[in-house]
N, C-alpha and C. Protein backbone atom coordinates (compact mmCIF):
# COMPACT_ATOMS: atom_id res chain seq x y z
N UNK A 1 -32.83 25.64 73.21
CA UNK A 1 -32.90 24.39 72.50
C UNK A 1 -33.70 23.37 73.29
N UNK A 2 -33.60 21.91 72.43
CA UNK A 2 -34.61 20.87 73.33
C UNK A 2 -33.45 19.81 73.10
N UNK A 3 -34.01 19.29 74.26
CA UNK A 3 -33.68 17.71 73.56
C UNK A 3 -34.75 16.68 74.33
N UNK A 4 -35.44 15.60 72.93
CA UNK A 4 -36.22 14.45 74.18
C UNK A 4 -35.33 13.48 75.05
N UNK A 5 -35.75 13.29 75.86
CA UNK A 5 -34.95 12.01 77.04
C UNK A 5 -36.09 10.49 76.09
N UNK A 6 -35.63 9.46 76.85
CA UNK A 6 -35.77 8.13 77.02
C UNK A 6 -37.56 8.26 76.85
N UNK A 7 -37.98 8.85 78.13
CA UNK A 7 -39.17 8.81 78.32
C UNK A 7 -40.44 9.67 77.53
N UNK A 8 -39.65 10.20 76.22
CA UNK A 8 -40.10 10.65 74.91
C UNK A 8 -40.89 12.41 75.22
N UNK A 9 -39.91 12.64 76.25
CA UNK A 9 -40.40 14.05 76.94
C UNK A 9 -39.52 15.03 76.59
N UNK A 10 -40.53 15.90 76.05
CA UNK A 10 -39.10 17.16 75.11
C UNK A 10 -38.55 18.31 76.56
N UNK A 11 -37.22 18.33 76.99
CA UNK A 11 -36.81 19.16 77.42
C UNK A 11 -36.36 20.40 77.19
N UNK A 12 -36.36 21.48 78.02
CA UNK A 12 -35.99 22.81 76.96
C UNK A 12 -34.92 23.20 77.25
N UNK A 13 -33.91 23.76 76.78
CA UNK A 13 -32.53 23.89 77.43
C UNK A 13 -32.96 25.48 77.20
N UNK A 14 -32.17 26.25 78.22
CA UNK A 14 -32.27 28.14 77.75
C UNK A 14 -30.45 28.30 77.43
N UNK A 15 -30.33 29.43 75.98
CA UNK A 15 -28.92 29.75 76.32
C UNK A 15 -27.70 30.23 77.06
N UNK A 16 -26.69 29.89 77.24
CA UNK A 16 -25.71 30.12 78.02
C UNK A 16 -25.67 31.28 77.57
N UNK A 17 -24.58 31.08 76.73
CA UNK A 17 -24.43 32.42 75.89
C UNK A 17 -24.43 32.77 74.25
N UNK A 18 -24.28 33.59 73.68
CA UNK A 18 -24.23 33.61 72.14
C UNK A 18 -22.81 32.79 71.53
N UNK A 19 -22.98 32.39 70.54
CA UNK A 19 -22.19 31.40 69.70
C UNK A 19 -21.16 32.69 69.32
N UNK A 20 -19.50 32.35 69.33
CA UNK A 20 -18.64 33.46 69.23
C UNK A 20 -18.88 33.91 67.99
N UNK A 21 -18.21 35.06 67.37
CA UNK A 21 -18.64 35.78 65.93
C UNK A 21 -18.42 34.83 65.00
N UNK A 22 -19.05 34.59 64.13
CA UNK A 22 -18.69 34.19 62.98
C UNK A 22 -18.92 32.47 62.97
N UNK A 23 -19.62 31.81 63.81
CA UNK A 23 -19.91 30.99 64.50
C UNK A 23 -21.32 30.52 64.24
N UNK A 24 -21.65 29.42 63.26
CA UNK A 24 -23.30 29.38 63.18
C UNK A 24 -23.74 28.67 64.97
N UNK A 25 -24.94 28.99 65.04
CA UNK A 25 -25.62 27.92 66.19
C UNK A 25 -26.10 27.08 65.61
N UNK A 26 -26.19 26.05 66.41
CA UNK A 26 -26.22 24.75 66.30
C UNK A 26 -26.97 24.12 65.46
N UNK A 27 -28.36 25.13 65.58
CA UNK A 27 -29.64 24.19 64.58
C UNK A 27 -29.35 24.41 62.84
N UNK A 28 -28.38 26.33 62.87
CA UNK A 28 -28.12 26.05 61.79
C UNK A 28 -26.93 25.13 61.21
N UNK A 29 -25.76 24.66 61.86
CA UNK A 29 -25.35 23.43 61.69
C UNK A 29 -25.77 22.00 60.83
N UNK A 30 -26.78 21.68 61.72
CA UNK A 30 -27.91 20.54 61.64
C UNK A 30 -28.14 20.76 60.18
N UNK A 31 -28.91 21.94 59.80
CA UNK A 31 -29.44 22.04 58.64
C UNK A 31 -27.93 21.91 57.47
N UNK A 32 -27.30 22.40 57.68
CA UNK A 32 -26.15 22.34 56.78
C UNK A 32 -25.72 21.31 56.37
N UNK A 33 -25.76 20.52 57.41
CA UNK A 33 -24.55 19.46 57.38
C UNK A 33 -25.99 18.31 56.37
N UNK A 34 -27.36 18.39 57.05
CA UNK A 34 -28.12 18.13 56.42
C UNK A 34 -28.84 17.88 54.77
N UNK A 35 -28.20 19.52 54.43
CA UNK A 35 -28.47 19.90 53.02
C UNK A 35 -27.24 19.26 52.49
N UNK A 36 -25.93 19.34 52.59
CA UNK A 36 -24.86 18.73 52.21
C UNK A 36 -25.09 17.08 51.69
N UNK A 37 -25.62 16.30 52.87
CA UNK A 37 -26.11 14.85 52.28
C UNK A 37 -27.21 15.07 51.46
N UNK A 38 -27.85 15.72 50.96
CA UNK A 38 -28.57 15.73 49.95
C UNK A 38 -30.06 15.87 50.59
N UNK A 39 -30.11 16.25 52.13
CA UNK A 39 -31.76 16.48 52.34
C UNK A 39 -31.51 17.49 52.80
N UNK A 40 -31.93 19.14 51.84
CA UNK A 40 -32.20 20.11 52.46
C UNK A 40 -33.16 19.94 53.18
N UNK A 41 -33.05 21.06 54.21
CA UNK A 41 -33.33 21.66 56.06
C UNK A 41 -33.14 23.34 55.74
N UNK A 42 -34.17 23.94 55.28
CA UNK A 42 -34.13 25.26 55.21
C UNK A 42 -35.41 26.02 55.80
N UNK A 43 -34.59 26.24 57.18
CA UNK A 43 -35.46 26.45 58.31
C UNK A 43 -34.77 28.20 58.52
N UNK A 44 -35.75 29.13 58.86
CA UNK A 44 -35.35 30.60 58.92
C UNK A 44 -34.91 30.50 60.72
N UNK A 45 -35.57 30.32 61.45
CA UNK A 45 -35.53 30.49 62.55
C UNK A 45 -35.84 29.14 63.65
N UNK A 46 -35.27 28.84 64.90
CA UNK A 46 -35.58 27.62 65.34
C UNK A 46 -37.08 27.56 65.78
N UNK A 47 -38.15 28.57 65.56
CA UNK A 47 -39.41 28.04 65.76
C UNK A 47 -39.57 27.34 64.87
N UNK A 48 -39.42 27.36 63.79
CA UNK A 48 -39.84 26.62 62.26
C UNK A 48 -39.69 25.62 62.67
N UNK A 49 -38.61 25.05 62.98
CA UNK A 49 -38.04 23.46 63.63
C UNK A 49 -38.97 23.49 64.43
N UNK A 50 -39.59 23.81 65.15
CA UNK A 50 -40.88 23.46 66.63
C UNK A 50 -42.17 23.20 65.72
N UNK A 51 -42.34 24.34 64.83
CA UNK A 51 -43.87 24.26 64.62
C UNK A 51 -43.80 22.78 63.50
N UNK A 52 -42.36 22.33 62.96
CA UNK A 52 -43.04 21.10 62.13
C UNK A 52 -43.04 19.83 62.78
N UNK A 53 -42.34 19.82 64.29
CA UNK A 53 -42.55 18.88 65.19
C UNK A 53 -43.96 18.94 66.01
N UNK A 54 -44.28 20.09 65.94
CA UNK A 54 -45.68 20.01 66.49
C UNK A 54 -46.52 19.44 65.22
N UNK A 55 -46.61 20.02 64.47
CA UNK A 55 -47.23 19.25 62.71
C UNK A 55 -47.24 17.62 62.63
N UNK A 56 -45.93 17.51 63.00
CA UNK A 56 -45.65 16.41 62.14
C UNK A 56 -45.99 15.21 63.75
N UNK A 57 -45.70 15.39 64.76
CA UNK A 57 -46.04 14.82 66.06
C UNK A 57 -46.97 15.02 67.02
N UNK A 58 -47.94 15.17 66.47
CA UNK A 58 -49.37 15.88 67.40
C UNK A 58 -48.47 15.82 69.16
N UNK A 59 -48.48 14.53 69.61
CA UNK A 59 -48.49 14.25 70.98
C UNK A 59 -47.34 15.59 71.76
N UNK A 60 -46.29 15.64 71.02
CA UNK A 60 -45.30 16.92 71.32
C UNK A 60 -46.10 18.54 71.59
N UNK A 61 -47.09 18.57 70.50
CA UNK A 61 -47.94 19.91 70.35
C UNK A 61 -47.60 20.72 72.06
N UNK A 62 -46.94 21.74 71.76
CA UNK A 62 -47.78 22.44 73.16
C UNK A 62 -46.77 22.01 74.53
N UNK A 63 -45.72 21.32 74.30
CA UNK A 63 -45.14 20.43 75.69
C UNK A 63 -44.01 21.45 75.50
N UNK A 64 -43.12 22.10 75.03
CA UNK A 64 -42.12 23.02 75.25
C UNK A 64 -42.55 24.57 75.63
C-alpha cells in the first residue's frame, strides 16, 4: 500500500501479512464502503488505483 505524508510524497508500505480468511483488504474496503454512499470504486486490482493516480496526478507518475 501507500500513503502520502504532509510533504505530498507517496510512501509505499510492503505487506505484513495476508488479511485472515474471509477478510477483504483494505483497498477493497475503501471501494465498498465507497459504492455504498453512492460513488462506485470498481477497481479489479490495487494497480488500477495507481494507474488512475498516475492519470489523474501527472506529478505522482512514476514516484512509487
Amino acid at each position: 500500500g501507500t500513503f502520502t505524508n504532509l510533504e505530498r510524497r507517496i510512501q509505499r508500505i510492503r505487506k505484513a501479512v495476508d488479511p485472515p480468511h474471509g477478510i477483504l483488504p483494505d483497498w477493497q474496503v475503501v471501494c465498498e464502503v465507497s459504492t455504498r454512499m453512492g460513488y462506485p470504486m470498481r477497481y479489479r486490482h490495487p494497480s488500477d488505483i495507481m494507474d488512475e493516480i498516475a492519470r489523474l496526478t501527472p506529478m505522482f507518475a512514476g514516484v512509487c
